[in-house]
PDB file of N, CA and C in Angstrom:
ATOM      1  N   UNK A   1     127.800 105.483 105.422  1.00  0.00           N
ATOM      2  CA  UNK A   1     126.492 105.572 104.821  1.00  0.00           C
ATOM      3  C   UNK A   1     125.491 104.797 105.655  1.00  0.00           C
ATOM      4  N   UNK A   2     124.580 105.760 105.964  1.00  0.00           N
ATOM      5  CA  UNK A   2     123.311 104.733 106.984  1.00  0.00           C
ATOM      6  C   UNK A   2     122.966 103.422 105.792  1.00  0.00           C
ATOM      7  N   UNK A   3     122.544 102.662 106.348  1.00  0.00           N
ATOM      8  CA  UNK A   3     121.726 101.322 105.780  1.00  0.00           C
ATOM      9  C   UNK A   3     120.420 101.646 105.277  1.00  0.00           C
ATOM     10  N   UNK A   4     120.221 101.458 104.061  1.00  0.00           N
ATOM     11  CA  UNK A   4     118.582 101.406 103.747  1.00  0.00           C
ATOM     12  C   UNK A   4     117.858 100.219 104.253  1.00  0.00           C
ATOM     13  N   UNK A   5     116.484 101.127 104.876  1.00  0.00           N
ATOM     14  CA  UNK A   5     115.768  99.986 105.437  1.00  0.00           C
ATOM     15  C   UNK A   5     114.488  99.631 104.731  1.00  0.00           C
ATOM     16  N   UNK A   6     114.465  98.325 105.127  1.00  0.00           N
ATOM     17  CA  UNK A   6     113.455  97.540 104.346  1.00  0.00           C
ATOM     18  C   UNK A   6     112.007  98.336 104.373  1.00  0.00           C
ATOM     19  N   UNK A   7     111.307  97.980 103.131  1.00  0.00           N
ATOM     20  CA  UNK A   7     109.617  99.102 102.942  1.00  0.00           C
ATOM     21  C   UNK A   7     109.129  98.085 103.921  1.00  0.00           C
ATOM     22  N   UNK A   8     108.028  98.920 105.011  1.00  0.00           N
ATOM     23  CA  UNK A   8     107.330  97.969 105.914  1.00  0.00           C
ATOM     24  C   UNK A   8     106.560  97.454 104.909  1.00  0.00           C
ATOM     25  N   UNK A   9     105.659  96.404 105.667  1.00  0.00           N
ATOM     26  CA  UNK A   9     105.017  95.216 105.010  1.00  0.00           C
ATOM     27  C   UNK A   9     103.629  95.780 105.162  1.00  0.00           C
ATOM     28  N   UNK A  10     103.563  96.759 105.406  1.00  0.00           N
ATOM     29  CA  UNK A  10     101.580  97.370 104.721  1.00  0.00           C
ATOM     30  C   UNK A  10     101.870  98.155 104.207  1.00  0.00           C
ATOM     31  N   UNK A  11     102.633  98.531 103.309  1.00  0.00           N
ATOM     32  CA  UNK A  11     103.013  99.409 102.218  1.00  0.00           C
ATOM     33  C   UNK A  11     103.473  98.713 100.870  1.00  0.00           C
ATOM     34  N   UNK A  12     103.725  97.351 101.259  1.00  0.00           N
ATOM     35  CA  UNK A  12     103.708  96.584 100.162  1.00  0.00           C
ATOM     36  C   UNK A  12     102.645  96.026  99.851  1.00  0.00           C
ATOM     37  N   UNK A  13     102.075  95.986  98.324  1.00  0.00           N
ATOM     38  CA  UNK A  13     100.939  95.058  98.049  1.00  0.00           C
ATOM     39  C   UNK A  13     101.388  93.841  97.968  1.00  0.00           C
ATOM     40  N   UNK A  14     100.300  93.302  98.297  1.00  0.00           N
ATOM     41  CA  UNK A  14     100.550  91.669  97.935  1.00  0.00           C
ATOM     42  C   UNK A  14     100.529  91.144  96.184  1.00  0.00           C
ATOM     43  N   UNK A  15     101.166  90.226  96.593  1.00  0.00           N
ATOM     44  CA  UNK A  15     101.500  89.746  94.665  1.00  0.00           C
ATOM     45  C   UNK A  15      99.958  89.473  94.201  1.00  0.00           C
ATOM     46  N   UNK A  16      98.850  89.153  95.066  1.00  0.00           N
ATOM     47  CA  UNK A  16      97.332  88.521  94.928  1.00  0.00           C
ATOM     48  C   UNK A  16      96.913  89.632  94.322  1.00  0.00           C
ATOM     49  N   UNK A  17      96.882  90.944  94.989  1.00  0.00           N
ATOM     50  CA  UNK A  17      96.042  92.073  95.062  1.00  0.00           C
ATOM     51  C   UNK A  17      97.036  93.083  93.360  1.00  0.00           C
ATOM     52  N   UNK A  18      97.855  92.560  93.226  1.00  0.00           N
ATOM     53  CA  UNK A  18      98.599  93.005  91.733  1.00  0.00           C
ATOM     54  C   UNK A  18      98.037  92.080  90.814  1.00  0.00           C
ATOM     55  N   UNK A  19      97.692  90.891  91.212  1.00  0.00           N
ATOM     56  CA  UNK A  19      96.984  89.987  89.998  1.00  0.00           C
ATOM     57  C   UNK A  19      95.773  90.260  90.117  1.00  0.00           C
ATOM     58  N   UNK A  20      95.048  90.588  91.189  1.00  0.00           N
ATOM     59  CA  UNK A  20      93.388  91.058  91.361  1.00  0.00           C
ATOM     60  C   UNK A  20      93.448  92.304  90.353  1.00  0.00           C
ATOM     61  N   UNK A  21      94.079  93.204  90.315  1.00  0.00           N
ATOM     62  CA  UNK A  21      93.837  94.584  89.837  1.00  0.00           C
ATOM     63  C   UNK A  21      95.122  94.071  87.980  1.00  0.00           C
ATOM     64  N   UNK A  22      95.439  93.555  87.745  1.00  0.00           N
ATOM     65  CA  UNK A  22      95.613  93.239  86.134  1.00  0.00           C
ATOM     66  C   UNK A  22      94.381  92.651  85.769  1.00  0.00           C
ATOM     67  N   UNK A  23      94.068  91.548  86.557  1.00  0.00           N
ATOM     68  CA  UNK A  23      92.705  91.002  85.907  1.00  0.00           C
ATOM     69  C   UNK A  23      91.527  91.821  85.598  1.00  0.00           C
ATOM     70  N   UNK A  24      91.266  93.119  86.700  1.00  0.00           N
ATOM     71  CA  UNK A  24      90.129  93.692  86.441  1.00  0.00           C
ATOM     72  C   UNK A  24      90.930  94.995  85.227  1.00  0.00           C
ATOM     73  N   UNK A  25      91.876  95.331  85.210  1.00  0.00           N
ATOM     74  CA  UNK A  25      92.078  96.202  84.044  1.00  0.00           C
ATOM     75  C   UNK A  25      91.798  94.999  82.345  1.00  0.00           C
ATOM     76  N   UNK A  26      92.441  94.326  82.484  1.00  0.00           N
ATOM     77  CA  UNK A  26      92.233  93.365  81.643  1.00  0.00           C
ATOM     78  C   UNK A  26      90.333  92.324  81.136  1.00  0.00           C
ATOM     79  N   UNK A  27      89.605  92.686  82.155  1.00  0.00           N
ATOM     80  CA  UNK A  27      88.658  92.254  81.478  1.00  0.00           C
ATOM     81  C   UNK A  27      87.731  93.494  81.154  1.00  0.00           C
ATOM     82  N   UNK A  28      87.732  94.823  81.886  1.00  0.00           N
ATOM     83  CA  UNK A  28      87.515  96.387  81.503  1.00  0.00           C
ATOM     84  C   UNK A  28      87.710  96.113  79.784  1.00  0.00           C
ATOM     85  N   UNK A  29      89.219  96.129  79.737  1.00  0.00           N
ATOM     86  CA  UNK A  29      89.431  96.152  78.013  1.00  0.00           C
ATOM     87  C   UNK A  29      89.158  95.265  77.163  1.00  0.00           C
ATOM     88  N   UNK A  30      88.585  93.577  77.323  1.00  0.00           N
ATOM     89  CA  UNK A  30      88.141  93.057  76.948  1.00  0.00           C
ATOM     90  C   UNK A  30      86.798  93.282  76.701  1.00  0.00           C
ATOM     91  N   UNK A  31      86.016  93.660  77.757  1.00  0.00           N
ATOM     92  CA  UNK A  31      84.649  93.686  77.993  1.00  0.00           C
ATOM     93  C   UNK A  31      84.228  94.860  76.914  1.00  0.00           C
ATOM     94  N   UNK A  32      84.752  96.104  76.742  1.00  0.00           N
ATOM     95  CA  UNK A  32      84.438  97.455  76.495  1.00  0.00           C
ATOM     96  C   UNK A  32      85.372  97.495  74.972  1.00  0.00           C
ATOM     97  N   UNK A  33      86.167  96.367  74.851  1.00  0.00           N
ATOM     98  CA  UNK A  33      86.632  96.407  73.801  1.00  0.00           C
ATOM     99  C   UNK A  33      85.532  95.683  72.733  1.00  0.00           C
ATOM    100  N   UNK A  34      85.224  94.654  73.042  1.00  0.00           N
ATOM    101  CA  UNK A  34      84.466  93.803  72.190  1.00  0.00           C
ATOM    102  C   UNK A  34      82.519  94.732  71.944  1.00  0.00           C
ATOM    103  N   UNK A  35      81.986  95.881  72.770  1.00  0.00           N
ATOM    104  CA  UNK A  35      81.336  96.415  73.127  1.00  0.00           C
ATOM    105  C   UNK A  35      81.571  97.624  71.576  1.00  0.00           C
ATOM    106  N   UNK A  36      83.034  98.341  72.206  1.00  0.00           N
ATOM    107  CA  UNK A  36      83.272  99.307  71.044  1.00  0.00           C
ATOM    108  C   UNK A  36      83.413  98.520  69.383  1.00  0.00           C
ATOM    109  N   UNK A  37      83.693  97.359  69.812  1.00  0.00           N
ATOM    110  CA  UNK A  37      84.063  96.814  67.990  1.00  0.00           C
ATOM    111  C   UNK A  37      82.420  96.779  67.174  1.00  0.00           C
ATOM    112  N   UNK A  38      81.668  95.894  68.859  1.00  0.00           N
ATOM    113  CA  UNK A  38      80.263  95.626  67.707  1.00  0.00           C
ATOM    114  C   UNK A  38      79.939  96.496  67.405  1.00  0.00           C
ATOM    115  N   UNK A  39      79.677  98.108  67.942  1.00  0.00           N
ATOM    116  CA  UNK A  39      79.148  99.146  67.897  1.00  0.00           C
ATOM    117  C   UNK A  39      79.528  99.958  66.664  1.00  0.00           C
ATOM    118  N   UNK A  40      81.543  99.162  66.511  1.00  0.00           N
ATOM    119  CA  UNK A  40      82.327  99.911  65.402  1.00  0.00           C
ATOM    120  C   UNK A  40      81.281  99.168  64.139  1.00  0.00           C
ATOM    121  N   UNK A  41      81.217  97.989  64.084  1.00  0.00           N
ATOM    122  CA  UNK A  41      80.623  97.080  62.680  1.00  0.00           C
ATOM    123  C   UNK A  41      79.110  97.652  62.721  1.00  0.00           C
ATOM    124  N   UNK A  42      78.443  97.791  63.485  1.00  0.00           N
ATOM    125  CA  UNK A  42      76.819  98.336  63.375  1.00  0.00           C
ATOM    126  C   UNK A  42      76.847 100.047  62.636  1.00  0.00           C
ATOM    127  N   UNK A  43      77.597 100.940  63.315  1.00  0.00           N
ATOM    128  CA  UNK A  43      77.555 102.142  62.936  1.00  0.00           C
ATOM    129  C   UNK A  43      78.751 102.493  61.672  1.00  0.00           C
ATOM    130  N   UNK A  44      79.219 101.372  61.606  1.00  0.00           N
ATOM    131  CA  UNK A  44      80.663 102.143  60.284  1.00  0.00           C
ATOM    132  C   UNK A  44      81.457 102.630  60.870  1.00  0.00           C
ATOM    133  N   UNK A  45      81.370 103.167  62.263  1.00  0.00           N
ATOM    134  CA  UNK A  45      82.530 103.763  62.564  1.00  0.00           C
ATOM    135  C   UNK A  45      83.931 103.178  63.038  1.00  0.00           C
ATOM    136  N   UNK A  46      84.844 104.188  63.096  1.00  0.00           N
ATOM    137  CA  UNK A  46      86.529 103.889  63.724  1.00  0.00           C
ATOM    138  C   UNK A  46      86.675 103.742  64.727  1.00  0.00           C
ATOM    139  N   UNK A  47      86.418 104.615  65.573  1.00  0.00           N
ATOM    140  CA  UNK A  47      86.663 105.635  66.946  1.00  0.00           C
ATOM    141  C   UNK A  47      85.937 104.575  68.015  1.00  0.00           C
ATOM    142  N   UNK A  48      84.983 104.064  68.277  1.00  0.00           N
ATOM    143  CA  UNK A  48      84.431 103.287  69.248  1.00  0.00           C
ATOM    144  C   UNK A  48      85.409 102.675  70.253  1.00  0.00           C
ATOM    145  N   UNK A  49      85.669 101.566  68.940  1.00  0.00           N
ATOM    146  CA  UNK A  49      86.592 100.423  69.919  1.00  0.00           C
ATOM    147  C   UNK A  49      88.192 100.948  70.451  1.00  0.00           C
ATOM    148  N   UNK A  50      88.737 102.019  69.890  1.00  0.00           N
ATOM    149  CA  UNK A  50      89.914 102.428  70.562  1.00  0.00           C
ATOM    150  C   UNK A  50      89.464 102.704  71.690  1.00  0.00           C
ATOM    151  N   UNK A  51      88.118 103.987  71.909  1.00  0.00           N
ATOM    152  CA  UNK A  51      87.217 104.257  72.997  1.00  0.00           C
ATOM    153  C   UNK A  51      87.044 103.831  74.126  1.00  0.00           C
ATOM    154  N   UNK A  52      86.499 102.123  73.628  1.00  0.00           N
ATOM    155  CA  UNK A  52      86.414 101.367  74.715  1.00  0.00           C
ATOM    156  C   UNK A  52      87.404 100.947  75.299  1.00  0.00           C
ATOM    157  N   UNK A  53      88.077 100.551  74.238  1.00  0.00           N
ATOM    158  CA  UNK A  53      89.615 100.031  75.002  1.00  0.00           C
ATOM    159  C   UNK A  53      90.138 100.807  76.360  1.00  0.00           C
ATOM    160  N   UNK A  54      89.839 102.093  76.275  1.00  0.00           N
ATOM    161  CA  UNK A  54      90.500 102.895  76.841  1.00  0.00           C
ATOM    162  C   UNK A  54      89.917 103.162  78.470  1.00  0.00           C
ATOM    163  N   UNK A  55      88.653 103.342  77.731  1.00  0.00           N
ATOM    164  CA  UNK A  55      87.477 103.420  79.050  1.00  0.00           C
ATOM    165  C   UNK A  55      87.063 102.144  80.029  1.00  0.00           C
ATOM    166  N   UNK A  56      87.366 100.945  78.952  1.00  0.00           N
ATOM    167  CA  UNK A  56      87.650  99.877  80.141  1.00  0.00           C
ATOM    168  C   UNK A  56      88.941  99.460  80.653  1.00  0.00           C
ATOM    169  N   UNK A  57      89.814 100.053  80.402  1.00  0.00           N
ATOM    170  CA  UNK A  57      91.602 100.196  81.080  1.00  0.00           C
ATOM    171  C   UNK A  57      91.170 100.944  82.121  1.00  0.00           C
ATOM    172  N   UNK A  58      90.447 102.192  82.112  1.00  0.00           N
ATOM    173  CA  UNK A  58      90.352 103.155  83.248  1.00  0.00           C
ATOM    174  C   UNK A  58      89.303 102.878  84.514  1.00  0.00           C
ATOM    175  N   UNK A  59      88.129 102.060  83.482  1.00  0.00           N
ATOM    176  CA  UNK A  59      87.138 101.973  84.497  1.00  0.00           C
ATOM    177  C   UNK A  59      87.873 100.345  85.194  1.00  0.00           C
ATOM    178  N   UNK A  60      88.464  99.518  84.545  1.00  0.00           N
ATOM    179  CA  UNK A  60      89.548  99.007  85.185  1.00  0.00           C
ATOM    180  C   UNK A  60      90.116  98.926  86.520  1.00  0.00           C
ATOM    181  N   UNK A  61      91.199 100.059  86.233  1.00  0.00           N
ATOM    182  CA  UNK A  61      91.424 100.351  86.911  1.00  0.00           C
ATOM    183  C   UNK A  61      90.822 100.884  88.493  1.00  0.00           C
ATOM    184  N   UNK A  62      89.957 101.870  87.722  1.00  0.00           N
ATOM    185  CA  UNK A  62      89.034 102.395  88.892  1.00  0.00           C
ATOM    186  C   UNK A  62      88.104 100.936  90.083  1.00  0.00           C
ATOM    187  N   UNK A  63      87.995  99.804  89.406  1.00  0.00           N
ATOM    188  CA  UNK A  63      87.187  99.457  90.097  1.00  0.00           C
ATOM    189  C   UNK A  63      88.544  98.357  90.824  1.00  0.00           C
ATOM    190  N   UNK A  64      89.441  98.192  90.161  1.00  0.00           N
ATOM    191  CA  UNK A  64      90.125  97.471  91.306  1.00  0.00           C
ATOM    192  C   UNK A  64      90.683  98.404  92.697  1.00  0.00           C
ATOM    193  N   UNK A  65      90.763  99.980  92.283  1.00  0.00           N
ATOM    194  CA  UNK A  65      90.978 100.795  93.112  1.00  0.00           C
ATOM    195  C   UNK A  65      90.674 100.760  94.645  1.00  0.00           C
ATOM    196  N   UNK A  66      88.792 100.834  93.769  1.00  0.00           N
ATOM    197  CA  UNK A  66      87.484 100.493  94.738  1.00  0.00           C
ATOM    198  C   UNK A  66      87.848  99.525  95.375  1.00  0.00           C
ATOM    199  N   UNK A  67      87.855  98.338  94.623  1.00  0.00           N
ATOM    200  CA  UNK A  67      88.638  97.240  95.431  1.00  0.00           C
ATOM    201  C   UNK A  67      89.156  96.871  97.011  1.00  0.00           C
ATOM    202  N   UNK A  68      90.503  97.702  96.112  1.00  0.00           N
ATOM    203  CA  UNK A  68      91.207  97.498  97.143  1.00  0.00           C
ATOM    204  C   UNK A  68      91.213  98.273  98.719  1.00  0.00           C
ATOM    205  N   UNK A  69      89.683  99.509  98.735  1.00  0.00           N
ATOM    206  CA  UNK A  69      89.907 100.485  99.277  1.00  0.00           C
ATOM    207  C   UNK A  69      88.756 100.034 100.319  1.00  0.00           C
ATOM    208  N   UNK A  70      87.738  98.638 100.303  1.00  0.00           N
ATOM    209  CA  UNK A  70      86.588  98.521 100.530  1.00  0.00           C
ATOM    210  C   UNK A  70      87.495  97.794 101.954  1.00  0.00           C
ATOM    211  N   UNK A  71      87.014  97.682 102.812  1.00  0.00           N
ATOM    212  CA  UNK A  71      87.204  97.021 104.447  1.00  0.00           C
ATOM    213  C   UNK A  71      86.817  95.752 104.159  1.00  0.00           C
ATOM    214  N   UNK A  72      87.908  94.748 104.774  1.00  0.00           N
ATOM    215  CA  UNK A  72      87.755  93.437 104.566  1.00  0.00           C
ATOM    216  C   UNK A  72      87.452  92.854 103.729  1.00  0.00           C
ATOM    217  N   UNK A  73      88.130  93.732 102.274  1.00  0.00           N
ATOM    218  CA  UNK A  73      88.140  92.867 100.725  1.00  0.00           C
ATOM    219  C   UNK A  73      88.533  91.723 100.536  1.00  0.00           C
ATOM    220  N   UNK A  74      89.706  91.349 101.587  1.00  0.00           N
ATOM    221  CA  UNK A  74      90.596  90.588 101.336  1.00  0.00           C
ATOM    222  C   UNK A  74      89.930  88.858 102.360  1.00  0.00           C
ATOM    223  N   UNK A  75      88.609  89.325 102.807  1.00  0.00           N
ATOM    224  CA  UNK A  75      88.468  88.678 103.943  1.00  0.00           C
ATOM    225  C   UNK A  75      86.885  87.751 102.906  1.00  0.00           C
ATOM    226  N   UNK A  76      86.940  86.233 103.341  1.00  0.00           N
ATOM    227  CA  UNK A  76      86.049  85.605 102.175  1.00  0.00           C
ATOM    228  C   UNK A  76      84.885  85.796 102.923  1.00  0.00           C
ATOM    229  N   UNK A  77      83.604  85.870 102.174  1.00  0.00           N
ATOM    230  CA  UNK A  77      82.237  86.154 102.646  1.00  0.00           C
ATOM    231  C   UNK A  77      81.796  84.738 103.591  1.00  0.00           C
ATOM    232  N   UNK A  78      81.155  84.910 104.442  1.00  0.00           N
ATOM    233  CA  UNK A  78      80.319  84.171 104.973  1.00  0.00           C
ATOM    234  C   UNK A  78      79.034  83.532 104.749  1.00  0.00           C
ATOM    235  N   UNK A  79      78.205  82.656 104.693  1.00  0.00           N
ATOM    236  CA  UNK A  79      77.007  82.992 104.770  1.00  0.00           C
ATOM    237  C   UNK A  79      76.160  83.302 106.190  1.00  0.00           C
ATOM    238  N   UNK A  80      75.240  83.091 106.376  1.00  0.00           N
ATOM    239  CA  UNK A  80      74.101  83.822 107.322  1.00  0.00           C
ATOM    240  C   UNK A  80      74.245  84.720 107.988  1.00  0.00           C
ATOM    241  N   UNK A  81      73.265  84.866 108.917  1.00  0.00           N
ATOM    242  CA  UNK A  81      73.112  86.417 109.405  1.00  0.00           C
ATOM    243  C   UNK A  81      74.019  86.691 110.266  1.00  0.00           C
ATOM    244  N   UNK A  82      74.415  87.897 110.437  1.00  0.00           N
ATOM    245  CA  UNK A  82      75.673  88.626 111.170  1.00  0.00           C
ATOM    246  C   UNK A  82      75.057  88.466 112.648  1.00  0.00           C
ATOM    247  N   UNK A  83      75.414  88.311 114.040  1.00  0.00           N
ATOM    248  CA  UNK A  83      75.586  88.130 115.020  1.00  0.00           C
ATOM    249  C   UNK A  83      74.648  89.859 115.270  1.00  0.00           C
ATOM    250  N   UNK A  84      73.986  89.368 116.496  1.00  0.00           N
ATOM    251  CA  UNK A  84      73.307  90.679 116.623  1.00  0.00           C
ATOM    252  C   UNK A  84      74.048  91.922 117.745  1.00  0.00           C
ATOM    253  N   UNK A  85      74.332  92.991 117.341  1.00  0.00           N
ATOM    254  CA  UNK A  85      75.226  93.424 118.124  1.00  0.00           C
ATOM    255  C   UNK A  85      74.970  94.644 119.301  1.00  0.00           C
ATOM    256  N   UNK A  86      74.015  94.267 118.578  1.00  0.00           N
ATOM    257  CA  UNK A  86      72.728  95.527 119.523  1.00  0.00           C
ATOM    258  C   UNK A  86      72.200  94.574 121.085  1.00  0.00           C
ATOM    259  N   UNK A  87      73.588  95.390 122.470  1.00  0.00           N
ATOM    260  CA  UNK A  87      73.126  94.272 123.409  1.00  0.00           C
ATOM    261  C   UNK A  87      71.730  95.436 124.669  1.00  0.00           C
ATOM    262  N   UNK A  88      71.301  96.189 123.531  1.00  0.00           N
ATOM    263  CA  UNK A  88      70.219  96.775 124.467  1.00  0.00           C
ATOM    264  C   UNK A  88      69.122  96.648 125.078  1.00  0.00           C
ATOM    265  N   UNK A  89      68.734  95.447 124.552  1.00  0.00           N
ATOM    266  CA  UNK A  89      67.677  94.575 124.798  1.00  0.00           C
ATOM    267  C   UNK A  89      67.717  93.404 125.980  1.00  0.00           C
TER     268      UNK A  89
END
């Protein structure tokens, strides 16, 4: 039997970028949960806050997606101005 070989290492996420993307599903459903409840107590209705729950799990999701898909997410901001790269002058 050949040997299974190890998953390369940019195909694995990092344990950071699995806690980056629970946190943003997790405050989605917090955020959109507490959103659908007031909305549930103002209007009488049921349906809201399951709603939200749901829509901030997804939009959640979606934005850690974004996240993770943006160039040099992982890289901490700087301040001042970027180096000028325009050597046409």
């Amino acid at each position: 039997m050949p040997k299974k070989q190890p998953v390369p290492v940019a195909f694995q996420a990092p344990p950071s970028r699995r806690k980056e993307a629970l946190q943003y599903v997790l405050a989605g459903i917090i955020a959109l949960g507490l959103i659908g409840w007031s909305l549930d107590s103002l209007l009488g209705t049921r349906w809201i806050l399951p709603a939200g729950i749901v829509l901030g799990a997804v939009s959640g999701y979606y934005v850690a997606a974004a996240h993770r898909r943006t160039p040099g997410a992982d890289r901490p901001t700087t301040g001042g101005k970027q180096p000028d790269t325009d050597k046409s002058n």
